[in-house]
PDB file of N, CA and C in Angstrom:
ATOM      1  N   UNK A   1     -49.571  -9.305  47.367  1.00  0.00           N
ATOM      2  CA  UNK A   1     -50.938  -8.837  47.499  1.00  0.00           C
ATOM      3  C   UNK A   1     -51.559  -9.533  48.711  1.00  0.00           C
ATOM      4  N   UNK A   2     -52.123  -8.655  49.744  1.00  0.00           N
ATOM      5  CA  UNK A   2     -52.624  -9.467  51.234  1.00  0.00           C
ATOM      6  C   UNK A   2     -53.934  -9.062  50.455  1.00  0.00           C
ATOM      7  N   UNK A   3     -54.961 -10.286  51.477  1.00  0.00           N
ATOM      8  CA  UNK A   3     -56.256 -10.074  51.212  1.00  0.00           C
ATOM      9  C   UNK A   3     -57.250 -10.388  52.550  1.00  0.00           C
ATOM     10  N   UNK A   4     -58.020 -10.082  52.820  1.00  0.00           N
ATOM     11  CA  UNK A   4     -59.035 -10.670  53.737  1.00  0.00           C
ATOM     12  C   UNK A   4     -60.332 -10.132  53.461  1.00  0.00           C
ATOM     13  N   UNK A   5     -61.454 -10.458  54.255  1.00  0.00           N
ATOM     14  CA  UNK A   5     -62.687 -10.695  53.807  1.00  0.00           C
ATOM     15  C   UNK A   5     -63.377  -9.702  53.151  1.00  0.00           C
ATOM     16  N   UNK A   6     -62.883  -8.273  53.049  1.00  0.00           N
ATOM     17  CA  UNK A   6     -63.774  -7.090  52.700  1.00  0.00           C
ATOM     18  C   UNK A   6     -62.850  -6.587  51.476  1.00  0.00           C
ATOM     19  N   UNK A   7     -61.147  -6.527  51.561  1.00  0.00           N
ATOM     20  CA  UNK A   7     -60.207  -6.110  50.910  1.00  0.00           C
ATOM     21  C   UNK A   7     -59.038  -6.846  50.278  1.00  0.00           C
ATOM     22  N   UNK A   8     -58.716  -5.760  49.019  1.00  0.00           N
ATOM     23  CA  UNK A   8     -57.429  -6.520  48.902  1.00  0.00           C
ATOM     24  C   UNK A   8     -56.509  -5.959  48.717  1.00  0.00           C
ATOM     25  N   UNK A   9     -54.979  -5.369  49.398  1.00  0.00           N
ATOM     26  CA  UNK A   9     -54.254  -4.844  49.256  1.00  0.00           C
ATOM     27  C   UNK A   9     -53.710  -4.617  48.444  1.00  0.00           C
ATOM     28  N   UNK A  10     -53.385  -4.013  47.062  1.00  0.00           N
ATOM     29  CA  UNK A  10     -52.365  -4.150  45.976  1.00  0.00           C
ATOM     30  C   UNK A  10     -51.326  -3.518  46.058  1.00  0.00           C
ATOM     31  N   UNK A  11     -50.915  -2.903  47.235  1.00  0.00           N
ATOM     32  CA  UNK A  11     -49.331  -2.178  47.076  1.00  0.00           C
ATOM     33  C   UNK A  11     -49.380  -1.110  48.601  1.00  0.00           C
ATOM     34  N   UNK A  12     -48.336  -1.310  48.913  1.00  0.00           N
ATOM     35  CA  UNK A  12     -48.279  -0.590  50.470  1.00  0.00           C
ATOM     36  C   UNK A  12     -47.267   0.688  50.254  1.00  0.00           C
ATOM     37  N   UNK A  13     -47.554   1.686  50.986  1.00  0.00           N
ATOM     38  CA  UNK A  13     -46.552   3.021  50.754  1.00  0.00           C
ATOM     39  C   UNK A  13     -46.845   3.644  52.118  1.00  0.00           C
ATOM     40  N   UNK A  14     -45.431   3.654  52.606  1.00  0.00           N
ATOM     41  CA  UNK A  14     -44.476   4.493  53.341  1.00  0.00           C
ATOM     42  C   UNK A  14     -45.325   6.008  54.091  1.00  0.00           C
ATOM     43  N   UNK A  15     -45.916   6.316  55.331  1.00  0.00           N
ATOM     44  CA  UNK A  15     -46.338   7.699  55.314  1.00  0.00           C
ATOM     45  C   UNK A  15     -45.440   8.719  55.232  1.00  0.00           C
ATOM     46  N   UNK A  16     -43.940   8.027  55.465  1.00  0.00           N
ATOM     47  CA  UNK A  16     -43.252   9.043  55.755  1.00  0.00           C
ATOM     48  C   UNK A  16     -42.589   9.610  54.303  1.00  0.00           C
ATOM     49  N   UNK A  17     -42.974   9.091  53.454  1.00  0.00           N
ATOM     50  CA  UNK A  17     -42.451   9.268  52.076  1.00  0.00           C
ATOM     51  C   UNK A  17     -42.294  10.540  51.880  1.00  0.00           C
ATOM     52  N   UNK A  18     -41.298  11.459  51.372  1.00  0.00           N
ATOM     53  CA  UNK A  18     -41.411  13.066  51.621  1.00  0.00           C
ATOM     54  C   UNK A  18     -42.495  13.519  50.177  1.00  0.00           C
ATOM     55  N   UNK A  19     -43.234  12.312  49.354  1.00  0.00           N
ATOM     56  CA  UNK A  19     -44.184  13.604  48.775  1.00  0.00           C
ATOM     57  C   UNK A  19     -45.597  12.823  49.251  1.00  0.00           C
ATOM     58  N   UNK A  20     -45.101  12.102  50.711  1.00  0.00           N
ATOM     59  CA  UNK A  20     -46.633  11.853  51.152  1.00  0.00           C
ATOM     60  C   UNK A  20     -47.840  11.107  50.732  1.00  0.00           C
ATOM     61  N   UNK A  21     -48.617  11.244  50.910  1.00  0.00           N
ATOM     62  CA  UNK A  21     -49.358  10.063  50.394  1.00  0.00           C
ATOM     63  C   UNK A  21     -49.440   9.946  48.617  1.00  0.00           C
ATOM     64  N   UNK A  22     -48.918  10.977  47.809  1.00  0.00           N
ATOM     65  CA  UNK A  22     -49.063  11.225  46.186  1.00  0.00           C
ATOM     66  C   UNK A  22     -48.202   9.778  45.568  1.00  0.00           C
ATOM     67  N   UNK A  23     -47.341   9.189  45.895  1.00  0.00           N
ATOM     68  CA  UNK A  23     -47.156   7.884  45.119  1.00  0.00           C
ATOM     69  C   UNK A  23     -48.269   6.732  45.321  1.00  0.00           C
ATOM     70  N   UNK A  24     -49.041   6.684  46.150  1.00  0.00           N
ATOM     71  CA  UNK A  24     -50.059   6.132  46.427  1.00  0.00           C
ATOM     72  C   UNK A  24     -51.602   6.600  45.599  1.00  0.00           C
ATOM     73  N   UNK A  25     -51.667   7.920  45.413  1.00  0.00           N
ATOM     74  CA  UNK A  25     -52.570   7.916  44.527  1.00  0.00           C
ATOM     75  C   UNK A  25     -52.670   7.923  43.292  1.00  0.00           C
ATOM     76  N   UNK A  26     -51.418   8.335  43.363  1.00  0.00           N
ATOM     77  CA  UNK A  26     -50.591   7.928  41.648  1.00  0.00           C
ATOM     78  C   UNK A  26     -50.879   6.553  41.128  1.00  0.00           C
ATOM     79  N   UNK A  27     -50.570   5.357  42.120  1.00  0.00           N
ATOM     80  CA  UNK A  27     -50.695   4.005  41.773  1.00  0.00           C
ATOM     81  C   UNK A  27     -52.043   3.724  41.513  1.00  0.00           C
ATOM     82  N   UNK A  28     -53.062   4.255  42.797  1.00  0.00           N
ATOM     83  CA  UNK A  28     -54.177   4.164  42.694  1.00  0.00           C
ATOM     84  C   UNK A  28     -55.228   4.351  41.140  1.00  0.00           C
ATOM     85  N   UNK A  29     -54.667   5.527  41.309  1.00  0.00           N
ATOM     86  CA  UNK A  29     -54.754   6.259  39.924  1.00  0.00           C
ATOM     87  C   UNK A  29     -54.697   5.322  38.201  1.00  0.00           C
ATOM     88  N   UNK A  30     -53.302   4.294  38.633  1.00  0.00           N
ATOM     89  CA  UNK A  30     -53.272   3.881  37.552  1.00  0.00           C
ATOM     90  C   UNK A  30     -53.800   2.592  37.522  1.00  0.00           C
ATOM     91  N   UNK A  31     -53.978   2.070  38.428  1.00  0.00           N
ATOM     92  CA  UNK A  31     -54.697   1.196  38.986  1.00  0.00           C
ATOM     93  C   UNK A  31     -56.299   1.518  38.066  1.00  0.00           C
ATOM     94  N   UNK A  32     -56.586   2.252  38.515  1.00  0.00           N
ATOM     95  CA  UNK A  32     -58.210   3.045  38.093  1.00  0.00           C
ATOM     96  C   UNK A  32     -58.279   2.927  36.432  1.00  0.00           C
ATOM     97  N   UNK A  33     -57.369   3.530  35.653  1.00  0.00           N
ATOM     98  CA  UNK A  33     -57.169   3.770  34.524  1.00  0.00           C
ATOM     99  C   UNK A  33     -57.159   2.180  33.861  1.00  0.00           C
ATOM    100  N   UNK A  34     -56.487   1.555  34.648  1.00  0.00           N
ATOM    101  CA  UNK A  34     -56.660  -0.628  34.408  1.00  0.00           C
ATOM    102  C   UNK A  34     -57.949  -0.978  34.154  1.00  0.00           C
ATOM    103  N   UNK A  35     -59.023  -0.348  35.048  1.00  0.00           N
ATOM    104  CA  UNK A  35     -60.407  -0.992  35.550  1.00  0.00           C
ATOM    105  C   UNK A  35     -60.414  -1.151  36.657  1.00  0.00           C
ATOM    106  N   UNK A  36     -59.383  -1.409  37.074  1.00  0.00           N
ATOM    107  CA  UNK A  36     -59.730  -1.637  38.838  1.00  0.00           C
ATOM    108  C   UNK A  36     -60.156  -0.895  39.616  1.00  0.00           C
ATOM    109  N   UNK A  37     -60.910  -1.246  40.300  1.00  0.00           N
ATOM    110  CA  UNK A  37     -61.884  -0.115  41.409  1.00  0.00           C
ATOM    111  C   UNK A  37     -60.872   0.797  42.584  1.00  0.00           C
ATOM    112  N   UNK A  38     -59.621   0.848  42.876  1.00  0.00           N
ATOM    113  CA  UNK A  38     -58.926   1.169  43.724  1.00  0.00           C
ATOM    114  C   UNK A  38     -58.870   2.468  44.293  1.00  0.00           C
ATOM    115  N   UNK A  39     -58.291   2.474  45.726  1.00  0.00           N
ATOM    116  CA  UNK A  39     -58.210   3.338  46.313  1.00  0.00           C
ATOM    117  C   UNK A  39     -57.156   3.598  47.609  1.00  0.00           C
ATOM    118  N   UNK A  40     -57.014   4.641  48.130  1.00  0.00           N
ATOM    119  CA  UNK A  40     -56.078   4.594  49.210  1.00  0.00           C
ATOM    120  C   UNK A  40     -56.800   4.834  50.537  1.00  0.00           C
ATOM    121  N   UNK A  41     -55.958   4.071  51.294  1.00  0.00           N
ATOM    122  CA  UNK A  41     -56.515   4.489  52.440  1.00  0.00           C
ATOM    123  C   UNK A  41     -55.507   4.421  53.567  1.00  0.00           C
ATOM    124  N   UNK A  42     -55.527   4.887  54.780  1.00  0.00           N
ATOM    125  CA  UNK A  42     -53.947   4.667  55.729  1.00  0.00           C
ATOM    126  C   UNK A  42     -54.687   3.909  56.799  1.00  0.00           C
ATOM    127  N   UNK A  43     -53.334   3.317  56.804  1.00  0.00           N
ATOM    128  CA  UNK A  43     -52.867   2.360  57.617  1.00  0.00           C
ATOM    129  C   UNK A  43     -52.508   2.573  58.940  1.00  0.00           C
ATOM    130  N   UNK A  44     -52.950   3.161  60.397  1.00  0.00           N
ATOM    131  CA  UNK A  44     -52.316   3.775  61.351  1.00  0.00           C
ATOM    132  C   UNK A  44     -51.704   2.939  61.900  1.00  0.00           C
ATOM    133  N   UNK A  45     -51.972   1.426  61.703  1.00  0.00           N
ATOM    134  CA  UNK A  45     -51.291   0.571  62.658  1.00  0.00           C
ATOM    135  C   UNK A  45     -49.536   0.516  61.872  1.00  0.00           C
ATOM    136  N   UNK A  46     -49.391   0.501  60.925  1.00  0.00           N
ATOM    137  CA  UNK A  46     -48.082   0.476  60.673  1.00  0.00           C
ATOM    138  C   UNK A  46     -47.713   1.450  59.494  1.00  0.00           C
ATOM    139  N   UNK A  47     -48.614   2.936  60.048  1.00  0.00           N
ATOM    140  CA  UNK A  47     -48.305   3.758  59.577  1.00  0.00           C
ATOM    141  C   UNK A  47     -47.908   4.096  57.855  1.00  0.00           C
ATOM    142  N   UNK A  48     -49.120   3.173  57.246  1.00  0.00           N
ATOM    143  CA  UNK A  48     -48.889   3.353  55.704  1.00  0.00           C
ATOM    144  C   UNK A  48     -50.043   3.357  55.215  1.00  0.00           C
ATOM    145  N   UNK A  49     -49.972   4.071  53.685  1.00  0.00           N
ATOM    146  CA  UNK A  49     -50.975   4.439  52.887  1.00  0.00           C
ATOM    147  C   UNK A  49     -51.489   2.898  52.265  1.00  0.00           C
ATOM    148  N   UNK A  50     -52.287   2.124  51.720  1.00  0.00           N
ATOM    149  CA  UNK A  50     -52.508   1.266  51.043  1.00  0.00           C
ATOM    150  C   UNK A  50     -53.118   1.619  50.235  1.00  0.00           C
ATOM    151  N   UNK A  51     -53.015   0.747  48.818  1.00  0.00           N
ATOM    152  CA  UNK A  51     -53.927   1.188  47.643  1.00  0.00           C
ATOM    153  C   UNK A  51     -54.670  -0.340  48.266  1.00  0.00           C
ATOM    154  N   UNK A  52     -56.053  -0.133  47.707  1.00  0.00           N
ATOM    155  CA  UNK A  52     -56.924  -1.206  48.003  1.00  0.00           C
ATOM    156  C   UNK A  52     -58.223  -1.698  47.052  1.00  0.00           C
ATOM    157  N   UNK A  53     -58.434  -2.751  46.888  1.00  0.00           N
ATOM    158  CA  UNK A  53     -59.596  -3.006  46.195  1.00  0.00           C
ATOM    159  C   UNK A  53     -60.838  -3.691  46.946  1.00  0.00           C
ATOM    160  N   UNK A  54     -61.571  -3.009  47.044  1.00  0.00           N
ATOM    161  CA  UNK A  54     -62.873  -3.867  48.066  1.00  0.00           C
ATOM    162  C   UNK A  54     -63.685  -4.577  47.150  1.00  0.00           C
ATOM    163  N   UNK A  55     -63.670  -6.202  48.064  1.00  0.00           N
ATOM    164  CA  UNK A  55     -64.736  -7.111  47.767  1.00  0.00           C
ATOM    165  C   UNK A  55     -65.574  -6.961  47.033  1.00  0.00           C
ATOM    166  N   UNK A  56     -66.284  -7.342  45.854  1.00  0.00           N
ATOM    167  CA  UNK A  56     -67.429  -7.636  45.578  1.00  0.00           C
ATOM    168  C   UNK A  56     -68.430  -8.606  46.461  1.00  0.00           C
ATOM    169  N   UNK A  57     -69.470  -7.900  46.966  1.00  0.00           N
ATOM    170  CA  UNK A  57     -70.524  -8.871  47.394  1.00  0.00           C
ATOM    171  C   UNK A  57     -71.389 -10.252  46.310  1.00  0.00           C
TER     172      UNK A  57
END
């Protein structure tokens, strides 16, 4: 799990994955169903989807 000041990464996925970003919202997804606030978002610098949890202020 990477983290820095706004986010926190919980799991990295592949763009090139052939069903695309859907294992990522899948996780997200279950992630959500936990409580956790999560979400996906891509990554262009190394070309991947991240599920993510943002900071509480």
């Amino acid at each position: 799990m990477a983290a820095n000041a706004d986010r926190t990464v919980l799991e990295r996925f592949p763009a090139s994955h052939p069903r695309g970003q859907y294992p990522a919202e899948d996780f997200a997804a279950d992630r959500r169903a936990a409580g956790q606030p999560a979400e996906v978002v891509m990554d262009i610098h190394t070309d991947s989807f991240l599920v993510i949890v943002k900071a509480v202020a």
